[in-house]
C-alpha atoms as a PDB file:
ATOM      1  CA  UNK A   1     102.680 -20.105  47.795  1.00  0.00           C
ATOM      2  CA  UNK A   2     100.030 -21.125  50.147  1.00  0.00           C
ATOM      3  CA  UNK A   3      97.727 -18.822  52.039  1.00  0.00           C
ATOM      4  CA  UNK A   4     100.374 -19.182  55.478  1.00  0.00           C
ATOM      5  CA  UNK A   5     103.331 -18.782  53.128  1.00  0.00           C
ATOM      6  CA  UNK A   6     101.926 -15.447  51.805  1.00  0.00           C
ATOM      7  CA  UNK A   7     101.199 -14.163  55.156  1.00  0.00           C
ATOM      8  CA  UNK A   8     104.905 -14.943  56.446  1.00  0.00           C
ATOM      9  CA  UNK A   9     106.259 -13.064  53.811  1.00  0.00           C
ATOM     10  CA  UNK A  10     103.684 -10.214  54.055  1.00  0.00           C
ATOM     11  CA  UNK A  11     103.860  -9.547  57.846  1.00  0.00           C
ATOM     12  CA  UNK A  12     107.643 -10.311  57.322  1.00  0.00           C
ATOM     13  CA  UNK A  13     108.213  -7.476  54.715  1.00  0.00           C
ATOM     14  CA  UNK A  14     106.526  -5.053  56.549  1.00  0.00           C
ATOM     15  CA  UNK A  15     108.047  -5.511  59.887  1.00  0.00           C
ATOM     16  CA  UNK A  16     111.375  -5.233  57.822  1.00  0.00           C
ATOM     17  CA  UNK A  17     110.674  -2.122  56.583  1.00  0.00           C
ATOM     18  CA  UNK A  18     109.448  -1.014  60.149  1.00  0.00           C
ATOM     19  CA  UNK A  19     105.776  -0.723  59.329  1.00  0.00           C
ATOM     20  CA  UNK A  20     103.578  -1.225  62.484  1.00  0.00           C
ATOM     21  CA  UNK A  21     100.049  -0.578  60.528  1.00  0.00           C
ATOM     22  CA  UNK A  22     101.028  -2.701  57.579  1.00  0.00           C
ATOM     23  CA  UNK A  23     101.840  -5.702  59.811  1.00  0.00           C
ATOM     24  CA  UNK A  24      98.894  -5.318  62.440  1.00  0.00           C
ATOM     25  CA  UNK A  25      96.624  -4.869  58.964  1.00  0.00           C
ATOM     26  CA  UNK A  26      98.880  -8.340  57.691  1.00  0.00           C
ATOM     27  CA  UNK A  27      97.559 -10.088  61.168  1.00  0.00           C
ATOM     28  CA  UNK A  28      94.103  -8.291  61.164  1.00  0.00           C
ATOM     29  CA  UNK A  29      93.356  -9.508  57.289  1.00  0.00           C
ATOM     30  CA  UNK A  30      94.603 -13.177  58.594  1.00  0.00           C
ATOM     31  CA  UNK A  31      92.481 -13.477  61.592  1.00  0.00           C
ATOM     32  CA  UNK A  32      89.331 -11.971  59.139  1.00  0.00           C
ATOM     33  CA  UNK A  33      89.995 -14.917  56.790  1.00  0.00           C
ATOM     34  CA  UNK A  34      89.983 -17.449  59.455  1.00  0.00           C
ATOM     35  CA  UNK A  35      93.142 -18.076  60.173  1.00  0.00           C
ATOM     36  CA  UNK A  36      93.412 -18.719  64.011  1.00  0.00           C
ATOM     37  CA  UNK A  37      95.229 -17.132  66.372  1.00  0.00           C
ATOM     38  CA  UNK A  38      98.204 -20.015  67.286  1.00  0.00           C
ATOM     39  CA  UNK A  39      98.538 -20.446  63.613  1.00  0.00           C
ATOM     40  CA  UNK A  40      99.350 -17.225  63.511  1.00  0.00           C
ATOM     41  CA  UNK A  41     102.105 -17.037  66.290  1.00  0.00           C
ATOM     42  CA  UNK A  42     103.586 -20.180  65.823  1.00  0.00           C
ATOM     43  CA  UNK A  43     103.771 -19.741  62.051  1.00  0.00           C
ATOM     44  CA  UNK A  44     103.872 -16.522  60.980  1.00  0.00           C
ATOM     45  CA  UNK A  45     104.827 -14.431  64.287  1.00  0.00           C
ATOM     46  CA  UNK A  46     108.275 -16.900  65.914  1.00  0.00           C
ATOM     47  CA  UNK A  47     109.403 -17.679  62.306  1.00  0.00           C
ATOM     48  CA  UNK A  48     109.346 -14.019  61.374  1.00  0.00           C
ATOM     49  CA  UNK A  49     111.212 -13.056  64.592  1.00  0.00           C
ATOM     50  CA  UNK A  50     114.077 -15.944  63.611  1.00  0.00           C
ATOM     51  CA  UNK A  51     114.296 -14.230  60.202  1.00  0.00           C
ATOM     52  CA  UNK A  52     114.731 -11.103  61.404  1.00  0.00           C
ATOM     53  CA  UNK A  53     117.763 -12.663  63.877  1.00  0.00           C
ATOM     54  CA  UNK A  54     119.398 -14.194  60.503  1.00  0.00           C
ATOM     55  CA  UNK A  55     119.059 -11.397  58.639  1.00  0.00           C
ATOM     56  CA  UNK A  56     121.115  -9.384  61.182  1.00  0.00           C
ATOM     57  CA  UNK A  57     123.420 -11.575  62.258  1.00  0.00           C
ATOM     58  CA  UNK A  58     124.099 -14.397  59.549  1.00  0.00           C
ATOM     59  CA  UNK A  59     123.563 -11.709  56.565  1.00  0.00           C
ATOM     60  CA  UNK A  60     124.272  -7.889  58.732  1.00  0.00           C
ATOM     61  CA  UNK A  61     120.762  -7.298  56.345  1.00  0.00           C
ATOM     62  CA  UNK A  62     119.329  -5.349  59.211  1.00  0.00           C
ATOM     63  CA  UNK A  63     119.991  -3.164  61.864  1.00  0.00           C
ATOM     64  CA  UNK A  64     119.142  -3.321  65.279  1.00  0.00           C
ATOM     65  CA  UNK A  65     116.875  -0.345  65.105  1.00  0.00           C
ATOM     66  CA  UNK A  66     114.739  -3.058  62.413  1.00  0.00           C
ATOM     67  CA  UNK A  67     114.974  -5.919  65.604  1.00  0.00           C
ATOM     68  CA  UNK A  68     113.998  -3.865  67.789  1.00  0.00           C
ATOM     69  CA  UNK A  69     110.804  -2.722  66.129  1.00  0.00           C
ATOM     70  CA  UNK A  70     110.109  -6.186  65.001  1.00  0.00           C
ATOM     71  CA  UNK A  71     110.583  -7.310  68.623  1.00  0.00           C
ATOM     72  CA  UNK A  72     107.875  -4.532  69.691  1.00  0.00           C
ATOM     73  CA  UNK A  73     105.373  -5.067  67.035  1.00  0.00           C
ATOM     74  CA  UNK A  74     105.248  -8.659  67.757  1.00  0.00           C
ATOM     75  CA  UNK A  75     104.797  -8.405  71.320  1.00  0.00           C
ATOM     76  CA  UNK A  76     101.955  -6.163  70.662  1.00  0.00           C
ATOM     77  CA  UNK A  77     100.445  -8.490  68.225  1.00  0.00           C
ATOM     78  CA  UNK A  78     100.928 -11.746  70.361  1.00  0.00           C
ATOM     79  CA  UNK A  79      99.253  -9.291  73.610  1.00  0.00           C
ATOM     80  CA  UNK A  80      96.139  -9.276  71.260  1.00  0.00           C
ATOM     81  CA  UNK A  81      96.129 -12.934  70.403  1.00  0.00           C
ATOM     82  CA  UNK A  82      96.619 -14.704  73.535  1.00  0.00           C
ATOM     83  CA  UNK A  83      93.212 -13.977  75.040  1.00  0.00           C
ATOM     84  CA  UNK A  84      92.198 -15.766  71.538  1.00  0.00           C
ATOM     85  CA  UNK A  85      93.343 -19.234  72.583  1.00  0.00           C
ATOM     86  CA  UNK A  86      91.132 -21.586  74.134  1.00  0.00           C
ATOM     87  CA  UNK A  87      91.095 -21.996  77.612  1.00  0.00           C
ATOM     88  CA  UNK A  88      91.202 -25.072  79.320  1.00  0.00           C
ATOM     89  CA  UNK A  89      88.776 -25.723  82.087  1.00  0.00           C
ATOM     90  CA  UNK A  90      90.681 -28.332  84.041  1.00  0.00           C
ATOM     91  CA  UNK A  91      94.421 -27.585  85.692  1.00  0.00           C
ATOM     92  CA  UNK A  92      97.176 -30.190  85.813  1.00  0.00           C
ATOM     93  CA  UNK A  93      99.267 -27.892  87.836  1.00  0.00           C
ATOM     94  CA  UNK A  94     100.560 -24.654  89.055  1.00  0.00           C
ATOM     95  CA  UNK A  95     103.418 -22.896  86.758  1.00  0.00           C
ATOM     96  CA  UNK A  96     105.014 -20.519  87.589  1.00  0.00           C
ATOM     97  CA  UNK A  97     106.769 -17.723  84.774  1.00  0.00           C
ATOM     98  CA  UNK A  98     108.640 -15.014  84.905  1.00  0.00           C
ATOM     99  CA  UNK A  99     112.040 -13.361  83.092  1.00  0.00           C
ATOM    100  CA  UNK A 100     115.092 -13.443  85.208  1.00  0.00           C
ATOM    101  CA  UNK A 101     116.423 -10.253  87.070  1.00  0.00           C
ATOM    102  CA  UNK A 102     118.208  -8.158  84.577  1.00  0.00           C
ATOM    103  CA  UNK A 103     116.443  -9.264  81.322  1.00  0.00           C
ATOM    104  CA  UNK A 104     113.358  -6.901  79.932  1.00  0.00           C
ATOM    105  CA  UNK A 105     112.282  -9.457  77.274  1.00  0.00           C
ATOM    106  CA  UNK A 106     108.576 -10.609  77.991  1.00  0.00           C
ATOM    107  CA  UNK A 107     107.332 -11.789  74.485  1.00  0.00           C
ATOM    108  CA  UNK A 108     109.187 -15.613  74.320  1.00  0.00           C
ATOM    109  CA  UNK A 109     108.041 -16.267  78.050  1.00  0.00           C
ATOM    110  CA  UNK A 110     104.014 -15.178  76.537  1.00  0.00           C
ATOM    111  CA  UNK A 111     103.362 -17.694  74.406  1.00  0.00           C
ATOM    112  CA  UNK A 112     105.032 -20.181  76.758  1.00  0.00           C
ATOM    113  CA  UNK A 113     102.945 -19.548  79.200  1.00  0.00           C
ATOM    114  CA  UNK A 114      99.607 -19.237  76.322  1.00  0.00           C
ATOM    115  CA  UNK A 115     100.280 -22.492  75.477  1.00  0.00           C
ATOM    116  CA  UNK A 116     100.878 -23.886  79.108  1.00  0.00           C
ATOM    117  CA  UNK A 117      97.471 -22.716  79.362  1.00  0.00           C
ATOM    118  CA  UNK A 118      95.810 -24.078  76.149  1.00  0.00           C
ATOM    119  CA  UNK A 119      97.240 -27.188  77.925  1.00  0.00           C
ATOM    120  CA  UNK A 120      95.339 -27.516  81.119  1.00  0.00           C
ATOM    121  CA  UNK A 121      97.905 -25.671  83.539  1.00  0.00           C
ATOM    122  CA  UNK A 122      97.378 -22.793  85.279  1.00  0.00           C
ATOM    123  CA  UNK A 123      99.615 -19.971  84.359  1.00  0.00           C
ATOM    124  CA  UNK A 124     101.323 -17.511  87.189  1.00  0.00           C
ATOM    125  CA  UNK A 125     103.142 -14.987  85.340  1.00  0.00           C
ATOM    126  CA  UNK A 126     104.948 -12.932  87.198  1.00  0.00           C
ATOM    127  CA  UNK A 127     106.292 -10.477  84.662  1.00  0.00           C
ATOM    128  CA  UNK A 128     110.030  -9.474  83.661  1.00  0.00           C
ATOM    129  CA  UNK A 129     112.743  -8.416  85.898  1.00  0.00           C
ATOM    130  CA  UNK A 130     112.239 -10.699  88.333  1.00  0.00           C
ATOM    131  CA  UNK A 131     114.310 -11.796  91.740  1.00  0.00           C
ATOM    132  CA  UNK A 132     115.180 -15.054  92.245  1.00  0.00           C
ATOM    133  CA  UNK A 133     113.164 -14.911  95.523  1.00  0.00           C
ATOM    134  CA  UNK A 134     110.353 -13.282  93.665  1.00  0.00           C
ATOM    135  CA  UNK A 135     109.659 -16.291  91.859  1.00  0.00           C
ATOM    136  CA  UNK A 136     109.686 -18.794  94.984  1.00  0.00           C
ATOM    137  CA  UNK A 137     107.307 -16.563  97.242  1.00  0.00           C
ATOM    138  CA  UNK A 138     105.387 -16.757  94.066  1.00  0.00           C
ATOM    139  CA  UNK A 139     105.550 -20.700  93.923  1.00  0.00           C
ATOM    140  CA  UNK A 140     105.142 -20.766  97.896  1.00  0.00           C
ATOM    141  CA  UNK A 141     101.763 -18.883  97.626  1.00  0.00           C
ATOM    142  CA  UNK A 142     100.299 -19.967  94.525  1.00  0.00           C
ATOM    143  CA  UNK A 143     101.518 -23.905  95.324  1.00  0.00           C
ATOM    144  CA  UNK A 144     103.469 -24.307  92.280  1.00  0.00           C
ATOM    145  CA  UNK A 145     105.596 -27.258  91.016  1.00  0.00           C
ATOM    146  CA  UNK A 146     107.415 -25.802  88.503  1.00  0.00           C
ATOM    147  CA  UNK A 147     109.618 -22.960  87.987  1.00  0.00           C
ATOM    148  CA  UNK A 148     109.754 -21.481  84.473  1.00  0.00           C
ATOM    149  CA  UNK A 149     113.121 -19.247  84.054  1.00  0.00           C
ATOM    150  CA  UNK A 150     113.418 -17.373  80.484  1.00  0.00           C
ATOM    151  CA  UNK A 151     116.297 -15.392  79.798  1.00  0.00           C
ATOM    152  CA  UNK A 152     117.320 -13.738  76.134  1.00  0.00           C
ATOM    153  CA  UNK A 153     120.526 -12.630  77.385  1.00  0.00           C
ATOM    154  CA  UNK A 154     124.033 -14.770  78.198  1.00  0.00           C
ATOM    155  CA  UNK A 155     124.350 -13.248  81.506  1.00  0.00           C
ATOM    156  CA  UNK A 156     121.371 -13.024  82.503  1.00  0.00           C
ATOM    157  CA  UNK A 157     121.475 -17.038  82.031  1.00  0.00           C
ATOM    158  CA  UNK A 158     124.248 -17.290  84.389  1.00  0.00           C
ATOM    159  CA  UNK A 159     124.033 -14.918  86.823  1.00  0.00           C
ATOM    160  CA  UNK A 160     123.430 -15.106  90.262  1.00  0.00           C
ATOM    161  CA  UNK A 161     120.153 -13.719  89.781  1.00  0.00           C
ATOM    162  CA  UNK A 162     119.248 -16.131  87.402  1.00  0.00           C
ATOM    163  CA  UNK A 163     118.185 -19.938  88.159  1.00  0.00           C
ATOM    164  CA  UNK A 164     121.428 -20.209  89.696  1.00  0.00           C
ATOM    165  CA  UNK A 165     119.937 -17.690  92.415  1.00  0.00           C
ATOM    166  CA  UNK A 166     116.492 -19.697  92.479  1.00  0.00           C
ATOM    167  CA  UNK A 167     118.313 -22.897  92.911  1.00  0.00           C
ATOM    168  CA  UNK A 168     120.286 -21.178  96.167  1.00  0.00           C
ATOM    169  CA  UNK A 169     117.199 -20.656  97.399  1.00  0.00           C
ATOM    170  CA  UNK A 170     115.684 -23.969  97.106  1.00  0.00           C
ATOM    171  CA  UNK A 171     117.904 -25.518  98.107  1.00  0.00           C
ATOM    172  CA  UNK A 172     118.133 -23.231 101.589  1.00  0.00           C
ATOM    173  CA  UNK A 173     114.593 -24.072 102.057  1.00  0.00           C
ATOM    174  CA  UNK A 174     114.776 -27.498 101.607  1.00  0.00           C
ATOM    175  CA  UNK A 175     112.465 -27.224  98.319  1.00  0.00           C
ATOM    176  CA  UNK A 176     113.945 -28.965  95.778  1.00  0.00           C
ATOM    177  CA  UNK A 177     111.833 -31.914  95.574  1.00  0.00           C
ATOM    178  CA  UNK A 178     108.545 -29.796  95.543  1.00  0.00           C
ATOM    179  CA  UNK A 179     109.589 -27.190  92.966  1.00  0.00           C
ATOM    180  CA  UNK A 180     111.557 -27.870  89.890  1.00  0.00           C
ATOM    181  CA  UNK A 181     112.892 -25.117  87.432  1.00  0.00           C
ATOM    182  CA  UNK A 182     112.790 -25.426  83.626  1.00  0.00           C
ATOM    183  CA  UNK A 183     114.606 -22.540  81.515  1.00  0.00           C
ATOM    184  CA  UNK A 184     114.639 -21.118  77.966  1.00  0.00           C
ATOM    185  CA  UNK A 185     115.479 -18.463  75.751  1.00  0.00           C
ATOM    186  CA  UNK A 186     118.068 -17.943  73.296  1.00  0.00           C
ATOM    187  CA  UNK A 187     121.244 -18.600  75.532  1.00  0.00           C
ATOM    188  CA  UNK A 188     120.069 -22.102  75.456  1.00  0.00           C
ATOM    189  CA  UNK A 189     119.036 -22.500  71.845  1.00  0.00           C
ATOM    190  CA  UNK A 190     123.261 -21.738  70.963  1.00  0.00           C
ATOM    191  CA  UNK A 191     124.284 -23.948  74.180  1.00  0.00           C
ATOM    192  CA  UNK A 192     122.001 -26.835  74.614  1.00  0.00           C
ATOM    193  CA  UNK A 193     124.283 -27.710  77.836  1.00  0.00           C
ATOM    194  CA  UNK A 194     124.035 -24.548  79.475  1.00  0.00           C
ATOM    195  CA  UNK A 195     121.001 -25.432  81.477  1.00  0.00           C
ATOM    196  CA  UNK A 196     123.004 -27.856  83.698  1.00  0.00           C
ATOM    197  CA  UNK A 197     125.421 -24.373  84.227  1.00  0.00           C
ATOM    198  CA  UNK A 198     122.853 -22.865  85.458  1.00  0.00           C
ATOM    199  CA  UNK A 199     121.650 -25.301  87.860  1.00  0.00           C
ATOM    200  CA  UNK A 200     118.027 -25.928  86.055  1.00  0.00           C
ATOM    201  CA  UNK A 201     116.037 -29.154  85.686  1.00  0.00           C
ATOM    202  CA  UNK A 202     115.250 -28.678  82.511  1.00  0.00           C
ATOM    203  CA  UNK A 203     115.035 -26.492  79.186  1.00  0.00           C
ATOM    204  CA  UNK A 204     113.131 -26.413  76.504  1.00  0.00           C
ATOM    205  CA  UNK A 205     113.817 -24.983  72.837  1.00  0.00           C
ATOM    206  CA  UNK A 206     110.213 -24.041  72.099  1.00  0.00           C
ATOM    207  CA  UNK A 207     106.667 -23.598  73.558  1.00  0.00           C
ATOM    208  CA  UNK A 208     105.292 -26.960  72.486  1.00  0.00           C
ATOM    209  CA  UNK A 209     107.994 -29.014  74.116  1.00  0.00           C
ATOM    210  CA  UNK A 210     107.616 -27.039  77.292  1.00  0.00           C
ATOM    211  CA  UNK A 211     104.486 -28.787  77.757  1.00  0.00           C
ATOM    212  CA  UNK A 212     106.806 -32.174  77.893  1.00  0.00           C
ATOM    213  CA  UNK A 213     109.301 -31.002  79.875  1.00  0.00           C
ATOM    214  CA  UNK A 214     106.682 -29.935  82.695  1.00  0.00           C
ATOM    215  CA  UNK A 215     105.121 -33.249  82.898  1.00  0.00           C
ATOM    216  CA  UNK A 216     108.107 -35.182  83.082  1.00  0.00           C
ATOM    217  CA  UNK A 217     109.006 -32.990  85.644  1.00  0.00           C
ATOM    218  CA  UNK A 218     105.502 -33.088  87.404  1.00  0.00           C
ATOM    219  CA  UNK A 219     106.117 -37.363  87.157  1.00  0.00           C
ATOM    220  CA  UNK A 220     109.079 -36.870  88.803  1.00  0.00           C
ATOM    221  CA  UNK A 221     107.951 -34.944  92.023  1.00  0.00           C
ATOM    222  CA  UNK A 222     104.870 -37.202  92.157  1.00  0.00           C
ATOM    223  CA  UNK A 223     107.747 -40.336  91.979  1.00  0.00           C
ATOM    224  CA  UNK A 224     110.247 -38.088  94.942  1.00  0.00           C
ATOM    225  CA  UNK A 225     107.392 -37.427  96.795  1.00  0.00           C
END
C-alpha cells in the first residue's frame, strides 16, 4: 500500500469502530507528514464516507448509529481543513449555497463550496435549512448567478421547498435568465434524471465537476443576456 492507501484504511477503521480521537489523530499524523489538506478530503475523507454507505446498505456491515458518527466526525474534520485551501484572489462570480428546507446535511455542500473557492468564485453559503426565498434574497443582494441546491434526502429533492420552490420564484420575478440553479446530493447520484424533476439547470455528481457545470452555466447567461 501507498502512503494515501494506508491512511484510507486507517481513518476508515477507526471511524468504523466509532473512534473520534483515533481518526482526528489519522488526519492530524497526515497533515504532519505533508499530506495536504484536499488530498485529504477528496481521498481519504468522500471515499471513506462512500464506504461507510456500502457497508450499510450493499453489505447491512454497519449500523446507522456507525453513519451517523462517521457523518459527524467528518464534518468536523473537513470544518478544520477548509480554511487550509488556497484562496484565490480573483472572483469569476457570485455562488450562491445552501441545503434545501427540510434537509440538516451541511458537509457535501462544504467542500463544494471549498473548492468553488479554490477556483476563483466567491462563495455565499447560506447554511442548511434553507427557504426557497432565502436563497434568492441571498442571490438578489449578493448579485449572484448561480444557485447551488444540495439535498441528501429524496424529498427534500422534490419538494416544494426544494429547487422546485426556487424555480417558482424565479420565474415570478422574471429571473431566470440572471440566476441559474445547479443541484446535488445523493438523490441525484441514484437518479441522474431527477434534476430536470426538479426544475434545476444543472447537477453535478461531485465537487470538481461543479466547477464545470457553473461556467457553462455562467456562458450561458453571458450568451441570454
Amino acid at each position: 500500500m501507498d502512503r494515501t492507501e494506508l491512511v484510507l484504511e486507517d481513518y476508515f477503521n477507526a471511524i468504523f469502530d466509532t473512534d473520534r480521537d483515533e481518526a482526528i489523530a489519522v488526519i492530524d499524523s497526515a497533515l504532519e507528514s505533508g499530506m495536504a489538506p484536499q488530498s485529504i478530503i477528496f481521498d481519504i475523507i468522500i471515499p471513506s464516507i462512500s464506504r461507510m454507505e456500502r457497508e450499510l446498505v450493499d453489505k447491512e456491515n454497519s449500523t446507522l448509529a456507525q453513519h451517523y458518527i462517521c457523518s459527524k466526525v467528518s464534518s468536523e474534520i473537513t470544518d478544520r481543513l477548509i480554511p487550509l485551501l488556497p484562496d484565490s484572489p480573483i472572483s469569476r462570480g457570485t455562488i450562491v449555497l445552501g441545503t434545501a428546507r427540510g434537509d440538516y446535511h451541511g458537509l457535501g455542500k462544504k467542500i463544494v463550496g471549498s473548492i468553488l473557492n479554490s477556483n476563483m468564485f466567491k462563495v455565499i453559503d447560506i447554511g442548511i435549512n434553507v427557504r426557497p426565498e432565502l436563497f434568492v434574497r441571498a442571490a438578489l443582494e449578493n448579485n449572484a448567478s448561480v444557485i447551488g441546491i444540495s439535498s441528501m434526502m429524496v424529498h427534500t429533492s422534490r419538494g416544494i421547498n426544494g429547487p422546485r420552490g426556487v424555480r417558482k420564484i424565479l420565474k415570478e420575478k422574471g429571473l431566470e435568465k440572471q440566476i441559474k440553479i445547479i443541484v446535488g446530493g445523493a438523490p441525484y447520484l441514484f437518479d441522474r434524471n431527477l434534476y430536470l424533476e426538479t426544475e434545476a439547470d444543472a447537477w453535478s455528481p461531485t465537487a470538481i465537476e461543479a466547477v464545470d457545470e457553473i461556467n457553462r452555466l455562467l456562458k450561458e447567461i453571458d450568451h441570454d443576456a
